[in-house]
C-alpha atoms as a PDB file:
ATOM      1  CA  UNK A   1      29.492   1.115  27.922  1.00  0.00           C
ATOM      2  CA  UNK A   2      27.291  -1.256  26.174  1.00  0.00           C
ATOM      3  CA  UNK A   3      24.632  -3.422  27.976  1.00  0.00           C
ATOM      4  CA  UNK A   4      22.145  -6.305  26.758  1.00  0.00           C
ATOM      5  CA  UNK A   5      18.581  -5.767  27.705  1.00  0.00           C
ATOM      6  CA  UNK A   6      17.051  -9.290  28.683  1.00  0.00           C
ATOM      7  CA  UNK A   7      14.648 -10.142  26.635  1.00  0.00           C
ATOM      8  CA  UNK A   8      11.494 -12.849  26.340  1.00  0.00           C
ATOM      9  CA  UNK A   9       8.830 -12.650  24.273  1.00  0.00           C
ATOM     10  CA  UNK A  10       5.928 -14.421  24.259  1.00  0.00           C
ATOM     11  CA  UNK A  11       2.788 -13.255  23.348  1.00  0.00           C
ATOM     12  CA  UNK A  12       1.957 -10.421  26.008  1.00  0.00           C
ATOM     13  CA  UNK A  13       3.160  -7.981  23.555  1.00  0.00           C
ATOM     14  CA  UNK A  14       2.293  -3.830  23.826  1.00  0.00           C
ATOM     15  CA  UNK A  15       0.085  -4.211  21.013  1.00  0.00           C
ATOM     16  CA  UNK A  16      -1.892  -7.080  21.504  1.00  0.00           C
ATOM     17  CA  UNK A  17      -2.195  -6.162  25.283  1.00  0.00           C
ATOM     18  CA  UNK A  18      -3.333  -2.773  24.015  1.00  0.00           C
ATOM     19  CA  UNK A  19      -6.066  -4.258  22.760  1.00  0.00           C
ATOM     20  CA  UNK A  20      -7.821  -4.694  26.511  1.00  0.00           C
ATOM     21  CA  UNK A  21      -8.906  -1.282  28.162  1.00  0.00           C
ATOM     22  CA  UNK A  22      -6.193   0.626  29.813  1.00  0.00           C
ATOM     23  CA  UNK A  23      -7.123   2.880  32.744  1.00  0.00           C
ATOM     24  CA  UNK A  24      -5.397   6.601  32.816  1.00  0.00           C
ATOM     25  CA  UNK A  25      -3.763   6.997  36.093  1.00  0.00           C
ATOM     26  CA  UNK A  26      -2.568  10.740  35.583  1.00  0.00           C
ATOM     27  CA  UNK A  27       0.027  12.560  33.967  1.00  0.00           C
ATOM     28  CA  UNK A  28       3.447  13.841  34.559  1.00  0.00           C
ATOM     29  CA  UNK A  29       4.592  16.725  32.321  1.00  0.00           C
ATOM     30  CA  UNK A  30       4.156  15.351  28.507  1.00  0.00           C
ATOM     31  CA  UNK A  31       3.409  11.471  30.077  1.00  0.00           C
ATOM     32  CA  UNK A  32       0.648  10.185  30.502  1.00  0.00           C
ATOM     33  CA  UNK A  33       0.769   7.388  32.928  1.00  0.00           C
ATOM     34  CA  UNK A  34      -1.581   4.179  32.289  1.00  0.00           C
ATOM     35  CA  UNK A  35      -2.479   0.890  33.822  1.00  0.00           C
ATOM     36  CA  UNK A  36      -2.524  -2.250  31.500  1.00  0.00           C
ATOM     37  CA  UNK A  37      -4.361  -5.027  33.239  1.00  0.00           C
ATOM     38  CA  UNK A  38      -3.239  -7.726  30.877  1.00  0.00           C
ATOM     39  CA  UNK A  39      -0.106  -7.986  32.192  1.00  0.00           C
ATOM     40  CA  UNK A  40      -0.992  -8.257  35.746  1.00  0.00           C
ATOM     41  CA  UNK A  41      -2.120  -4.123  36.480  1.00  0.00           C
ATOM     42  CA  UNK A  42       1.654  -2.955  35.114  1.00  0.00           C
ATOM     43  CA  UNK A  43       1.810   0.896  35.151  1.00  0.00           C
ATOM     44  CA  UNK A  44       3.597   2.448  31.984  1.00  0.00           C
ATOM     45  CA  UNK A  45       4.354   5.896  31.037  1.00  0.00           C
ATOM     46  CA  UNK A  46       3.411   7.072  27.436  1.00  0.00           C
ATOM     47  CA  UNK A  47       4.125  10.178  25.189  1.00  0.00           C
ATOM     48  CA  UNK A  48       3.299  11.869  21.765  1.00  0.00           C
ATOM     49  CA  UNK A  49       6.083  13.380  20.181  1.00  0.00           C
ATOM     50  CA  UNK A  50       5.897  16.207  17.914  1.00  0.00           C
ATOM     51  CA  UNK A  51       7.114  13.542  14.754  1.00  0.00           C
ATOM     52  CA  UNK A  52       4.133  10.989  15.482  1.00  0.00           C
ATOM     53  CA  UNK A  53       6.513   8.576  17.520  1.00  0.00           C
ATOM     54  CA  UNK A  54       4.097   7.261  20.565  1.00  0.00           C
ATOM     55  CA  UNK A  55       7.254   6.027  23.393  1.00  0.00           C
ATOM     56  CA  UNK A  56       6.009   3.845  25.710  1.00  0.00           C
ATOM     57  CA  UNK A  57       8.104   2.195  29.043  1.00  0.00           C
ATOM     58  CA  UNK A  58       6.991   0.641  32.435  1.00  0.00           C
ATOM     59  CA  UNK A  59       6.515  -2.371  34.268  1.00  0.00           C
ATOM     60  CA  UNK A  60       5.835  -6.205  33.413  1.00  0.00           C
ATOM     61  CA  UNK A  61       4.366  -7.384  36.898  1.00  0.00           C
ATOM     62  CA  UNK A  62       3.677 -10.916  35.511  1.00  0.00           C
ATOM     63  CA  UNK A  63       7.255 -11.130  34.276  1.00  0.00           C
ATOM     64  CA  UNK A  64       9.303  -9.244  37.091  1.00  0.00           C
ATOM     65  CA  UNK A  65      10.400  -6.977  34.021  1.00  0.00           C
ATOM     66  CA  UNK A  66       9.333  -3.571  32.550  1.00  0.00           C
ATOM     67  CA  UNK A  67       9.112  -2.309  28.634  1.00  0.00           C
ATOM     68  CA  UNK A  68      10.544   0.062  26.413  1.00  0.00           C
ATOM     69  CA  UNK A  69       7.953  -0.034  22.898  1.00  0.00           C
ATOM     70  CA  UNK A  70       7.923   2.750  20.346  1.00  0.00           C
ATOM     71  CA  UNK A  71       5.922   3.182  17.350  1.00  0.00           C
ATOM     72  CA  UNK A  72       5.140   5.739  14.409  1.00  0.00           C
ATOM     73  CA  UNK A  73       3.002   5.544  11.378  1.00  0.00           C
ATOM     74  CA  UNK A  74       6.294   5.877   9.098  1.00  0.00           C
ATOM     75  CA  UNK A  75       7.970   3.354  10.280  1.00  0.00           C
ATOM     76  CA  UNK A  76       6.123   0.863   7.363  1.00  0.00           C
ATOM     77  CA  UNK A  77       9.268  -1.338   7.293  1.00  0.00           C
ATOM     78  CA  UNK A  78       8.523  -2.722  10.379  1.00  0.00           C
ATOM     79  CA  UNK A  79       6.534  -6.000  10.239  1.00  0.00           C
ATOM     80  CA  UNK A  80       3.998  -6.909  12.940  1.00  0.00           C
ATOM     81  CA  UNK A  81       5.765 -10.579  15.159  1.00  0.00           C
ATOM     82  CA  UNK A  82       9.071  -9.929  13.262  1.00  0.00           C
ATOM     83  CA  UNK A  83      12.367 -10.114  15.582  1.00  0.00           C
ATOM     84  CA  UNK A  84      14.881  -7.348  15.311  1.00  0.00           C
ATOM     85  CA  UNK A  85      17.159  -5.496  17.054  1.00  0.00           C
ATOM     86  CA  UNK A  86      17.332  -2.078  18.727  1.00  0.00           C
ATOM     87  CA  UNK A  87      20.222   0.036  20.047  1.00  0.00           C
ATOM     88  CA  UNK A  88      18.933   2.887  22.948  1.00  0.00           C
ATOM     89  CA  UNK A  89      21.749   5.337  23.301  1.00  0.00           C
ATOM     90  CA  UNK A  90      22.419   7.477  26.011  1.00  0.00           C
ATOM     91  CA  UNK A  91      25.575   8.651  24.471  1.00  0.00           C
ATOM     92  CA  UNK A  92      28.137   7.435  27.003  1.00  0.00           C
ATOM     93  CA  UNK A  93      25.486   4.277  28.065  1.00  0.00           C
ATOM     94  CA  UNK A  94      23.953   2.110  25.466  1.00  0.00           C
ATOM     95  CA  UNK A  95      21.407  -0.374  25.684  1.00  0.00           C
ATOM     96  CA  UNK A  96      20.844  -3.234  23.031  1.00  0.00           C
ATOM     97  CA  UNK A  97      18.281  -5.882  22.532  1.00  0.00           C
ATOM     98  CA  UNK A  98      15.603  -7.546  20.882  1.00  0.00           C
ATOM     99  CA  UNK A  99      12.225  -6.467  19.910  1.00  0.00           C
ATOM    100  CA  UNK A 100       9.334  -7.473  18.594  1.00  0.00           C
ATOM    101  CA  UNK A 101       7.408  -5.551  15.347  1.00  0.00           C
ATOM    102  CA  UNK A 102       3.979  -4.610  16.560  1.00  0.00           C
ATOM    103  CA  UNK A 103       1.649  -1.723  16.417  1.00  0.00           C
ATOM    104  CA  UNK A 104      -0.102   0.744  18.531  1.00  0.00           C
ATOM    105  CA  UNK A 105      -3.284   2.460  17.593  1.00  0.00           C
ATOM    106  CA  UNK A 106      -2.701   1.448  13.920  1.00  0.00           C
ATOM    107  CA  UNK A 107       1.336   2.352  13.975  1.00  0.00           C
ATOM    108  CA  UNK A 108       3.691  -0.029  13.603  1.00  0.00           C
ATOM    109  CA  UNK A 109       6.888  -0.236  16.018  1.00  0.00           C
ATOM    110  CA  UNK A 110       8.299  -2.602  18.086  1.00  0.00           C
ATOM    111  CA  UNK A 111       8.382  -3.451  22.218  1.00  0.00           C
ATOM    112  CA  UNK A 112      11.197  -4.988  23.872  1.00  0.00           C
ATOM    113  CA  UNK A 113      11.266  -6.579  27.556  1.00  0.00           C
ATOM    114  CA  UNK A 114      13.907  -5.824  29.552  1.00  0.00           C
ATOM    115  CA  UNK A 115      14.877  -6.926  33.542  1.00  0.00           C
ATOM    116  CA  UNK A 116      17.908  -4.746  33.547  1.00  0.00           C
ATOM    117  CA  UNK A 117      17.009  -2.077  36.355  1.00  0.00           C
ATOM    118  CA  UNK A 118      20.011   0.072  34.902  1.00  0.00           C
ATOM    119  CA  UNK A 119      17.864   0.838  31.826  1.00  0.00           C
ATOM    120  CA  UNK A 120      15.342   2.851  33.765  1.00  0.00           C
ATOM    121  CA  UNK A 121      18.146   4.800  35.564  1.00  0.00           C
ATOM    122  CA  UNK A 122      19.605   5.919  32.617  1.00  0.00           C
ATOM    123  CA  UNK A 123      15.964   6.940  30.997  1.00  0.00           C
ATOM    124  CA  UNK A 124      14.833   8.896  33.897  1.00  0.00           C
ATOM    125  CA  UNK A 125      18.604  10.882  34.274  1.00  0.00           C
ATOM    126  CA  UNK A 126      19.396  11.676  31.036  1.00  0.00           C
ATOM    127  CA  UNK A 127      17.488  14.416  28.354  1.00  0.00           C
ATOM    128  CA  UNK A 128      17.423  12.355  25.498  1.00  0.00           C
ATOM    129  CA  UNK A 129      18.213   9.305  23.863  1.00  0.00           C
ATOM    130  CA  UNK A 130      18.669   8.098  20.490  1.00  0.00           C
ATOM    131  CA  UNK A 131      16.822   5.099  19.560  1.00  0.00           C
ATOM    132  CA  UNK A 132      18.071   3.430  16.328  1.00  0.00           C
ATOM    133  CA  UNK A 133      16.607  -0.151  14.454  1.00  0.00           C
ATOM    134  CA  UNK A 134      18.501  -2.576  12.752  1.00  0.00           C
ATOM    135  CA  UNK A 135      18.015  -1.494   9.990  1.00  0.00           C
ATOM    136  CA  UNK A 136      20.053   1.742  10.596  1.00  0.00           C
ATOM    137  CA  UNK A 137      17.073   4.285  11.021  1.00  0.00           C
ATOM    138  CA  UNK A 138      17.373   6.241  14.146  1.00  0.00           C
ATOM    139  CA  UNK A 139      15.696   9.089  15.650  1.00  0.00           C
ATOM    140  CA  UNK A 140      16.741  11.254  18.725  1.00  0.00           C
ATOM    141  CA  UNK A 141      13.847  11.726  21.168  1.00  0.00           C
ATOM    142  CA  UNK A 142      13.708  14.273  24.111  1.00  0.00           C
ATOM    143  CA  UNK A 143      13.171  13.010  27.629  1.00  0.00           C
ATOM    144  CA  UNK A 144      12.218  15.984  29.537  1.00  0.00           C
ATOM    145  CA  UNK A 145      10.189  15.064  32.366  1.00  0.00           C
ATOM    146  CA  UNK A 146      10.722  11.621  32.480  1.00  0.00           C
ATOM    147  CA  UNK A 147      12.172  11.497  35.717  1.00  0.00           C
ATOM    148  CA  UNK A 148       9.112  12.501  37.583  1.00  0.00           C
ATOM    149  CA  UNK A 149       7.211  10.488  35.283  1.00  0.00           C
ATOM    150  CA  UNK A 150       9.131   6.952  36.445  1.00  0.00           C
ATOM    151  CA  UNK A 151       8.399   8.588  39.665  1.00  0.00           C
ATOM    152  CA  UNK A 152       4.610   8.379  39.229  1.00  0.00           C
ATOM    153  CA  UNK A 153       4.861   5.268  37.542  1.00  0.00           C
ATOM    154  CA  UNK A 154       6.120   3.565  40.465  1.00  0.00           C
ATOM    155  CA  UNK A 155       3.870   5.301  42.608  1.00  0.00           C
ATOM    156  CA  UNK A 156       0.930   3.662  40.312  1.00  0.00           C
ATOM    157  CA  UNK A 157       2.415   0.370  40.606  1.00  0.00           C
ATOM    158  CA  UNK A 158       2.891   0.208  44.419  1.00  0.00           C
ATOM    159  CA  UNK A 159      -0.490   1.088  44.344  1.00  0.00           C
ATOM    160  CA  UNK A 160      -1.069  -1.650  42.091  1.00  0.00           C
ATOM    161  CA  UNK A 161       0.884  -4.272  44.009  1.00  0.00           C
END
């Protein structure tokens, strides 16, 4: 089954809102779980992978919305404000949307906003999911843990709210 992330744009973008301080809240197995105050205190998860790839996903207060960003220092193709597309898939659940090129810490990638609740079921219950670009790179990343990690993301955000 195929669904369409909702998307929007505009310029609160992970990267630029990177650029502001973000407060650790704690950790959750590999996550780390941060709070980005330029888009109203939203609480996202973030982790390193063993390839470079820095994933990214939580909440959008000021848009009712969360995120799912992803970058990595090979991924040169990518071009910072450039649409694309992206496919996440969970094998028998796929996800596919926009995003936006960007960078984190110097690495380009892209982040793509999303008010599809489903989405964050299927990343906290499954072990992995393949994330591929338009055009036609793909990597398969691991997602042990991040179960407990939404958990303490929404923790930090009721906090939050």
């Amino acid at each position: 089954m195929q669904k369409r992330l909702v998307l929007g744009f505009g310029i609160l973008l992970a990267g630029a809102a990177l650029a502001e301080t973000h407060t650790d809240y704690g950790a959750s197995d590999d996550w780390i779980i941060r709070i980005n105050p330029a888009n109203g205190n939203g609480c996202y998860m973030q982790k390193t992978f063993e390839n470079g790839t820095v994933v990214q996903v939580g909440a959008v207060p000021d848009r009712e919305g969360a995120f799912f960003a992803a970058y990595n220092t090979a991924w040169i193709d990518i071009v910072e404000g450039e649409a694309g597309s992206l496919l996440l898939d969970f094998e028998d659940s796929r996800f596919q949307g926009e995003v936006l090129g960007g960078s984190f810490e110097g690495a380009p990638g892209g982040y793509a906003f999303f008010n599809n609740p489903e989405f964050v079921s299927e990343f906290g219950r499954r072990r992995s999911v393949t994330i591929t670009g338009e055009r036609g790179g793909s990597e398969k990343i691991d997602l042990t843990g991040s179960s407990r990690a939404i958990g303490t993301v929404t923790a930090c955000q009721d906090e939050q709210d």
